[in-house]
C-alpha atoms as a PDB file:
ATOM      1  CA  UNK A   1      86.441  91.501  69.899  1.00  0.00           C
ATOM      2  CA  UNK A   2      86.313  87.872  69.748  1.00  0.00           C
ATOM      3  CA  UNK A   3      89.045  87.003  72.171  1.00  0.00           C
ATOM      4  CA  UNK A   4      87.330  89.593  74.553  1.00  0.00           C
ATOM      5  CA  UNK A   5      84.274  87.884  75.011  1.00  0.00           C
ATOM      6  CA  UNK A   6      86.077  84.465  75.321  1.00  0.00           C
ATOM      7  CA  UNK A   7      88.116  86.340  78.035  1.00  0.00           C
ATOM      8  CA  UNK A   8      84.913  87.545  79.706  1.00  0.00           C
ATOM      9  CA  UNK A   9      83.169  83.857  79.074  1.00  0.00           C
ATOM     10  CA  UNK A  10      86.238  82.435  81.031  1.00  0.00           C
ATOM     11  CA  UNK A  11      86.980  84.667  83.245  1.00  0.00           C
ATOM     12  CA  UNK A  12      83.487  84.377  84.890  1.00  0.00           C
ATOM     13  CA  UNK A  13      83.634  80.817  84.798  1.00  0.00           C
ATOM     14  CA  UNK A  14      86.902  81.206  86.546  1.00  0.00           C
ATOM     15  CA  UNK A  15      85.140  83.329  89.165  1.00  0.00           C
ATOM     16  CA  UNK A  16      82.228  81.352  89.709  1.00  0.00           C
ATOM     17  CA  UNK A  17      84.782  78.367  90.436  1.00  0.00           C
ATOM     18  CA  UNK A  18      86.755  80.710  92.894  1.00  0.00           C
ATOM     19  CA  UNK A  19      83.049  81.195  94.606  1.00  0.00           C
ATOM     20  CA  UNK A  20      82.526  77.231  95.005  1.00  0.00           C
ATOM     21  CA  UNK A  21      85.693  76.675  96.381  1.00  0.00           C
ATOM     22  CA  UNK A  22      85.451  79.353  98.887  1.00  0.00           C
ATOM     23  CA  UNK A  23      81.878  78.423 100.031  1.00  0.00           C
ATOM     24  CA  UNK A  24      83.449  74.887 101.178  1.00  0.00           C
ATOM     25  CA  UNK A  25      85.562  76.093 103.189  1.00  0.00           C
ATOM     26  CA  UNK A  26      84.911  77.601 106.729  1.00  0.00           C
ATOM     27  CA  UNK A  27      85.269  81.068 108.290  1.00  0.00           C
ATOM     28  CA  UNK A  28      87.527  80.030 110.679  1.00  0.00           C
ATOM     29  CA  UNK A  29      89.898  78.450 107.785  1.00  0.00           C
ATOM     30  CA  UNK A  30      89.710  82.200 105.976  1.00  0.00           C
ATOM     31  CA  UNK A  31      90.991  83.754 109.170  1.00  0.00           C
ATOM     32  CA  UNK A  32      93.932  80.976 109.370  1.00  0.00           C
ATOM     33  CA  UNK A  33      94.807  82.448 105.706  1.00  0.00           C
ATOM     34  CA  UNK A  34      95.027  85.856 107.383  1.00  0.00           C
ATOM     35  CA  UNK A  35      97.135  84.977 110.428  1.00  0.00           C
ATOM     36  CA  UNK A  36      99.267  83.134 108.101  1.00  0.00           C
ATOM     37  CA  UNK A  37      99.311  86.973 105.434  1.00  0.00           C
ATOM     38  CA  UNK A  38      99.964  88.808 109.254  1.00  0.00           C
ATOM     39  CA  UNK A  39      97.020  90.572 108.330  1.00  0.00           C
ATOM     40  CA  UNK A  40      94.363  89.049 111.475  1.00  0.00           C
ATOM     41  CA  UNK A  41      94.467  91.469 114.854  1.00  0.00           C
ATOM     42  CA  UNK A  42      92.417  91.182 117.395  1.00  0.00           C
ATOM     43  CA  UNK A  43      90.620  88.401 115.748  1.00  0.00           C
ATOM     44  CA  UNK A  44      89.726  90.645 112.828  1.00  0.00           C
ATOM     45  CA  UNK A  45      90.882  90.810 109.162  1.00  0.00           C
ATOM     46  CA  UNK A  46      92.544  94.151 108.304  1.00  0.00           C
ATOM     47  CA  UNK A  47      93.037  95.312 104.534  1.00  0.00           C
ATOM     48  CA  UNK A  48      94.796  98.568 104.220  1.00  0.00           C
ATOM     49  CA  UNK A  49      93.600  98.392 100.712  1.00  0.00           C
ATOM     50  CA  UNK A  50      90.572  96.781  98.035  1.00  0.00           C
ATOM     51  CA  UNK A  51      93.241  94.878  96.452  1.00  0.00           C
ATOM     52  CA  UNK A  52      93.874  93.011  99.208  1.00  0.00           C
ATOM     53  CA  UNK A  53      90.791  91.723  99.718  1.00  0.00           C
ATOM     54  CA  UNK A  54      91.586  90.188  96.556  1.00  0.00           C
ATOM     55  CA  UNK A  55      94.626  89.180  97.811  1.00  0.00           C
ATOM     56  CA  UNK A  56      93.149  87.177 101.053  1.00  0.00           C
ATOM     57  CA  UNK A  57      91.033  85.552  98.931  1.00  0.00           C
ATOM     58  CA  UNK A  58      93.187  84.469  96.237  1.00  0.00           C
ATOM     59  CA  UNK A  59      95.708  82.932  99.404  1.00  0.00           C
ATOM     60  CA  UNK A  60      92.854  81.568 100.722  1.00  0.00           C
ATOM     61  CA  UNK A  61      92.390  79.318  97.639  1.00  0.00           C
ATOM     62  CA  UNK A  62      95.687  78.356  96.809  1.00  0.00           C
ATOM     63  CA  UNK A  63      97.743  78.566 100.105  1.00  0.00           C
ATOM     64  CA  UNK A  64      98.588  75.448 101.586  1.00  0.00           C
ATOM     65  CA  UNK A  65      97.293  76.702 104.595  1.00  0.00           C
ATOM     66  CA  UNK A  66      96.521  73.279 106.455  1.00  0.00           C
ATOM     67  CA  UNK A  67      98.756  70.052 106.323  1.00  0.00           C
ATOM     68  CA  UNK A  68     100.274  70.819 103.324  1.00  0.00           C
ATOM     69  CA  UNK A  69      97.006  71.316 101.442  1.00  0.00           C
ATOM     70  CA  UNK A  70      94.739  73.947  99.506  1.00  0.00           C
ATOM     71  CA  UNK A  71      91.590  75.143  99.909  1.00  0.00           C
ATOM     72  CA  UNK A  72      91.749  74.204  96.260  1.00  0.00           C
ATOM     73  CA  UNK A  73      93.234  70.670  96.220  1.00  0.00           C
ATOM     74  CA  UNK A  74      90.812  70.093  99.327  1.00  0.00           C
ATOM     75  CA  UNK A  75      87.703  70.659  96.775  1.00  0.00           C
ATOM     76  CA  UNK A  76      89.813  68.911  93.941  1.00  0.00           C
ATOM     77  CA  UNK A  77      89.618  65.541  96.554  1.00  0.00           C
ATOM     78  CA  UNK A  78      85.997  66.139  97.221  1.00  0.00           C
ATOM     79  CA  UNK A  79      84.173  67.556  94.055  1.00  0.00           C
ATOM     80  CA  UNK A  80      83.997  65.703  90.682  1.00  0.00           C
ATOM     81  CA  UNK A  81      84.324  68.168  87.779  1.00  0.00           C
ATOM     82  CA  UNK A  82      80.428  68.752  86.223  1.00  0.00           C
ATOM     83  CA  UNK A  83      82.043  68.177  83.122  1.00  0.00           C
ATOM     84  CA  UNK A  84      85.402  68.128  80.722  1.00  0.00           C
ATOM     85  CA  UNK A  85      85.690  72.245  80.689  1.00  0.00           C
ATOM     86  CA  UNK A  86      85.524  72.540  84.000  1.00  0.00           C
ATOM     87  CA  UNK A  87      88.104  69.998  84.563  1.00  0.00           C
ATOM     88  CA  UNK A  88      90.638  71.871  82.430  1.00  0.00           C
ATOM     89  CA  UNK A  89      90.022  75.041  84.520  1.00  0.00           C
ATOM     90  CA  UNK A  90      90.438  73.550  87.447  1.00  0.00           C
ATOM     91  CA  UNK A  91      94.012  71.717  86.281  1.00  0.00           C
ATOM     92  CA  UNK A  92      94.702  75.153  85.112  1.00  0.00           C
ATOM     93  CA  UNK A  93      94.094  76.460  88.612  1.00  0.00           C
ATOM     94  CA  UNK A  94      96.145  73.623  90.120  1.00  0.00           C
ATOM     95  CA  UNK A  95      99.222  74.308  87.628  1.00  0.00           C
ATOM     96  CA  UNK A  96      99.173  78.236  88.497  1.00  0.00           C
ATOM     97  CA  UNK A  97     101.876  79.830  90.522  1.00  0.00           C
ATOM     98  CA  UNK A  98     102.633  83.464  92.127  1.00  0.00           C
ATOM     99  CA  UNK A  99     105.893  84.988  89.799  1.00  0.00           C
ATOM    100  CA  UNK A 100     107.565  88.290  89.454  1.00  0.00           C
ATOM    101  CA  UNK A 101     106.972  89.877  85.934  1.00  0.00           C
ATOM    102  CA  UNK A 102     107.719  93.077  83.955  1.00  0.00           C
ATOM    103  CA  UNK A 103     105.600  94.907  81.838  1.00  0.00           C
ATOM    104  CA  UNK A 104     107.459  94.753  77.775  1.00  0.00           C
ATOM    105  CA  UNK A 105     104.278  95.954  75.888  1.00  0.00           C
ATOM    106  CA  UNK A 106     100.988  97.563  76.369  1.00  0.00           C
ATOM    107  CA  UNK A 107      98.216  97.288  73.863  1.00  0.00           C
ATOM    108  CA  UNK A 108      94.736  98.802  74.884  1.00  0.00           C
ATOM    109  CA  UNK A 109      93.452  98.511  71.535  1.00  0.00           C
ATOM    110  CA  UNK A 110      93.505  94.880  72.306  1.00  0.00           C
ATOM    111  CA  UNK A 111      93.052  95.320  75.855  1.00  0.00           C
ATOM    112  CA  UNK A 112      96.209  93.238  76.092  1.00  0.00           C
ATOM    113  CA  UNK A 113      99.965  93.805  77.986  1.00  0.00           C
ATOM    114  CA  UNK A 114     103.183  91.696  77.581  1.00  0.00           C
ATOM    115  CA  UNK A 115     104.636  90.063  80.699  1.00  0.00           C
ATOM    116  CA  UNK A 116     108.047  89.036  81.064  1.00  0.00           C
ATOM    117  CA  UNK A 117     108.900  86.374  83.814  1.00  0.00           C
ATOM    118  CA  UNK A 118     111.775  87.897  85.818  1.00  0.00           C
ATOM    119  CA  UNK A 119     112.053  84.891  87.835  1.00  0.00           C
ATOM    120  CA  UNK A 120     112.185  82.730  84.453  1.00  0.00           C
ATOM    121  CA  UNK A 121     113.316  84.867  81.949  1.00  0.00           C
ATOM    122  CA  UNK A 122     112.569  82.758  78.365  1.00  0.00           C
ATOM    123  CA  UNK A 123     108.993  82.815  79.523  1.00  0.00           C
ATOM    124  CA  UNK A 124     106.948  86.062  78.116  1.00  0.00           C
ATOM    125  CA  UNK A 125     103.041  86.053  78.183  1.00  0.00           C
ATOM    126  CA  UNK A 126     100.067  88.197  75.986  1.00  0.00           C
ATOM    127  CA  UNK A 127      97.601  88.729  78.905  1.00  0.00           C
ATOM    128  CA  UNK A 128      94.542  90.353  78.465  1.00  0.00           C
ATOM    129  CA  UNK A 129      93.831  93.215  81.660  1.00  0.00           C
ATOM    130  CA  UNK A 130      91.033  95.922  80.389  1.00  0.00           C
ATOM    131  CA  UNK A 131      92.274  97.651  83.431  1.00  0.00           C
ATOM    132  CA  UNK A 132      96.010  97.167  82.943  1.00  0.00           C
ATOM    133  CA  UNK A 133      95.947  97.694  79.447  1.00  0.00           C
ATOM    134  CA  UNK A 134      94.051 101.045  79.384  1.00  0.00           C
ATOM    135  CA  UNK A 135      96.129 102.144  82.006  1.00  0.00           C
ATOM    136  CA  UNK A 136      99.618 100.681  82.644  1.00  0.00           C
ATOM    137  CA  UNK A 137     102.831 102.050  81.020  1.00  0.00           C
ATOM    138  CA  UNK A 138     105.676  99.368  80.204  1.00  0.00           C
ATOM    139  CA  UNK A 139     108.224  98.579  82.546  1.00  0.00           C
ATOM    140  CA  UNK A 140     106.021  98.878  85.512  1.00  0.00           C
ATOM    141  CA  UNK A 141     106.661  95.296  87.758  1.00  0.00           C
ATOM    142  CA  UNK A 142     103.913  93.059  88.300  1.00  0.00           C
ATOM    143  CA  UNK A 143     103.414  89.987  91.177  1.00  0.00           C
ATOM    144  CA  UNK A 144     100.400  88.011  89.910  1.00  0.00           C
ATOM    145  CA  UNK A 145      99.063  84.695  89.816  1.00  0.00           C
ATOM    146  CA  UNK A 146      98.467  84.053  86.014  1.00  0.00           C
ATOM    147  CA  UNK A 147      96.386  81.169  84.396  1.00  0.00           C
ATOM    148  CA  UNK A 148      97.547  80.102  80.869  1.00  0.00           C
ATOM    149  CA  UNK A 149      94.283  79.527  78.272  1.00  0.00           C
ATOM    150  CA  UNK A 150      96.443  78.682  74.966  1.00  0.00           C
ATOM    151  CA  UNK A 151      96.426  81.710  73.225  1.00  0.00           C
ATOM    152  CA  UNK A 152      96.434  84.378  75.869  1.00  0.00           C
ATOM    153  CA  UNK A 153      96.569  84.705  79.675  1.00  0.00           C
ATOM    154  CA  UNK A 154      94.848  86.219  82.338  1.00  0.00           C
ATOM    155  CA  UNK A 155      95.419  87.029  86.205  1.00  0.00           C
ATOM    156  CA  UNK A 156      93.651  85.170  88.961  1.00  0.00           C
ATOM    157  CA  UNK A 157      92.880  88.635  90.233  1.00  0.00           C
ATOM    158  CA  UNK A 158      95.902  89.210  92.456  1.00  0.00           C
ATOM    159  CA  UNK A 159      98.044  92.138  91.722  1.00  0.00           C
ATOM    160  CA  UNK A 160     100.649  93.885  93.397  1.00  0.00           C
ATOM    161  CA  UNK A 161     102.116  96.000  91.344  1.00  0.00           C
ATOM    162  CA  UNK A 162     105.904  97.746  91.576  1.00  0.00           C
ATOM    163  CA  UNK A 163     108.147 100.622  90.412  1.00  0.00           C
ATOM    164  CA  UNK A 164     110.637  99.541  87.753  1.00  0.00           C
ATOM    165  CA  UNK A 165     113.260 101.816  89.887  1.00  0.00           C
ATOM    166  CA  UNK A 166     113.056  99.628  92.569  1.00  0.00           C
ATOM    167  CA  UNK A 167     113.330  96.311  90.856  1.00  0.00           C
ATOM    168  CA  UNK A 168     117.035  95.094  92.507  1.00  0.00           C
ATOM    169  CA  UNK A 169     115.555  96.147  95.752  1.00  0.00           C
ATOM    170  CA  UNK A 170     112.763  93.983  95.565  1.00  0.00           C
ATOM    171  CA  UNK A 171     114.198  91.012  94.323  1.00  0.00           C
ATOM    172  CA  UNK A 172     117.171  91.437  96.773  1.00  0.00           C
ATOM    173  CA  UNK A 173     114.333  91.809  99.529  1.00  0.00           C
ATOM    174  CA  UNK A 174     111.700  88.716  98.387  1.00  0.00           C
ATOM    175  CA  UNK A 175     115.091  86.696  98.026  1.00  0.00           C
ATOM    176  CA  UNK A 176     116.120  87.432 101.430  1.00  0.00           C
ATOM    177  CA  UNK A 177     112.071  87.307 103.089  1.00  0.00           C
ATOM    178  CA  UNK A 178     111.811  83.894 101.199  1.00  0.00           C
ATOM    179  CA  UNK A 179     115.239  82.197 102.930  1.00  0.00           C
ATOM    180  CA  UNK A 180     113.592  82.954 106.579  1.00  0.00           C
ATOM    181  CA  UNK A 181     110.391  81.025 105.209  1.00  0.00           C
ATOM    182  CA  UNK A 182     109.534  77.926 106.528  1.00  0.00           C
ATOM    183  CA  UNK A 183     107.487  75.005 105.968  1.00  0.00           C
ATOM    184  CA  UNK A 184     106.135  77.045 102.581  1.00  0.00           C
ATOM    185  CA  UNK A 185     105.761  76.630  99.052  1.00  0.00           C
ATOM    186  CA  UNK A 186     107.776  78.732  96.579  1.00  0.00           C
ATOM    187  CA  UNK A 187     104.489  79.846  95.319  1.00  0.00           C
ATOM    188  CA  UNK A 188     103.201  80.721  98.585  1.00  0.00           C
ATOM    189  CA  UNK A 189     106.761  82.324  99.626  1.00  0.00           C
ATOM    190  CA  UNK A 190     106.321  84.676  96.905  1.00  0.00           C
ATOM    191  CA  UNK A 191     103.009  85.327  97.761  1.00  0.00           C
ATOM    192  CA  UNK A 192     103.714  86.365 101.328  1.00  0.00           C
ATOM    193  CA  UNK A 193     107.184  88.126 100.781  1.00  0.00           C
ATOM    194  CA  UNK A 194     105.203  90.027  97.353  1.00  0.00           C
ATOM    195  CA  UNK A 195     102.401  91.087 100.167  1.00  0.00           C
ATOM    196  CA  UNK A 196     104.502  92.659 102.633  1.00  0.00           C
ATOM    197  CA  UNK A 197     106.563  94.707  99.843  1.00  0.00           C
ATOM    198  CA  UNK A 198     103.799  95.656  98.392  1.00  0.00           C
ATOM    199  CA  UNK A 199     102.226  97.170 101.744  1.00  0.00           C
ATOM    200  CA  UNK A 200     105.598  99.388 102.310  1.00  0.00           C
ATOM    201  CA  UNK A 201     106.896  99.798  98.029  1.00  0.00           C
ATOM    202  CA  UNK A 202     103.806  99.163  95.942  1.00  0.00           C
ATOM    203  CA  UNK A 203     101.684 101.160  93.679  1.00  0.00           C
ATOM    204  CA  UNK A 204      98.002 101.541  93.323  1.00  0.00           C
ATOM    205  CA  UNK A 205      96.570  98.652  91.390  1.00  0.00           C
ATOM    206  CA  UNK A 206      94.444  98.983  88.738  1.00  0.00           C
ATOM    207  CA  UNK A 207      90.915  97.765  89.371  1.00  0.00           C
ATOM    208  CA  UNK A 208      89.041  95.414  86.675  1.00  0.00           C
ATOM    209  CA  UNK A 209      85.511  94.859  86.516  1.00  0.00           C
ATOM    210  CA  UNK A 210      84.462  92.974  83.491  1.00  0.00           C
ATOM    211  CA  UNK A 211      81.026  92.625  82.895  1.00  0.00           C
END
């Protein structure tokens, strides 16, 4: 129970960060994140989902969107941390990147799951998900932004979530989406080629409020 309320504790302090960072930017640089996701018509924002709301917002932190820069490396240039905690989260934020994992255990007891980098394959993380670990089954395929705390992990909030029987498809697709890429990160490659397969192949995600 311990390591649950330090999850809470950080994860709000994770979201509250995520809140700053969005407040300094503009409207108008939240619909260049969407033009850049496909997702703007007709000068609207469309989501054919919740999660992707999560999505758009999570892009519209860490995408280098403009010049080669973040939302979040933007605030990193302009904002002092308030003090040495904060700093940490934010270099934890800076370090993250989008990968491809699979689900090897599932512990709601815990309200933890094992992920398994497919795109790095020695690295395996204990993440805690209340909503993942109450309801996900193992081998299920995960594309999520994770940030590393020491002893566990936890998602940024981004999920899109896969069927294990279509794993060689979609890392034969994301491979292929990725090559036509340009002027992108790797992290923000995977991001957008891990958005469109998730719109056509991808299962509902589980939703996680912690309060």
């Amino acid at each position: 129970m311990r390591l649950l309320e330090d999850y809470k504790e950080k994860r709000k302090k994770f979201r509250d960060l995520h809140s700053r960072i969005l407040n300094s930017v503009s409207s108008s640089y939240g619909y260049k994140a969407a033009e850049v996701m496909g997702i703007l018509e007709n000068k609207r924002i469309v989501f054919e989902s919740y999660p992707e709301r999560d999505a758009h917002l999570d892009f519209t932190v860490y995408g280098e969107i403009e010049d080669g820069n973040s939302a979040l490396s933007n605030y990193l240039n302009d904002h002092d941390a308030k003090n040495e905690e904060e700093e940490g989260f934010l270099k934890i934020m800076e370090q993250s990147v989008v990968s491809f994992y699979e689900i090897t255990g599932v512990d709601p007891e815990n309200n933890t799951i094992m992920l398994a980098d497919i795109l790095n394959p020695s690295h395996v993380y204990k993440v805690i998900d209340v909503a993942l670990s109450g309801s996900a089954k193992e081998k299920t395929l995960i594309c999520t932004r994770l940030f590393h705390l020491g002893s566990y992990s936890m998602t940024s909030g981004l999920l899109f979530l896969f069927s294990p029987d279509h794993r060689e498809y979609i890392l034969r697709r994301s491979r292929k989406m990725m090559k036509k890429m340009k002027g992108a990160n790797k992290s923000d490659k995977r991001f957008l080629a891990f958005f469109d397969l998730n719109r056509r192949d991808g299962l509902p995600a589980m939703l996680e409020d912690v309060k």
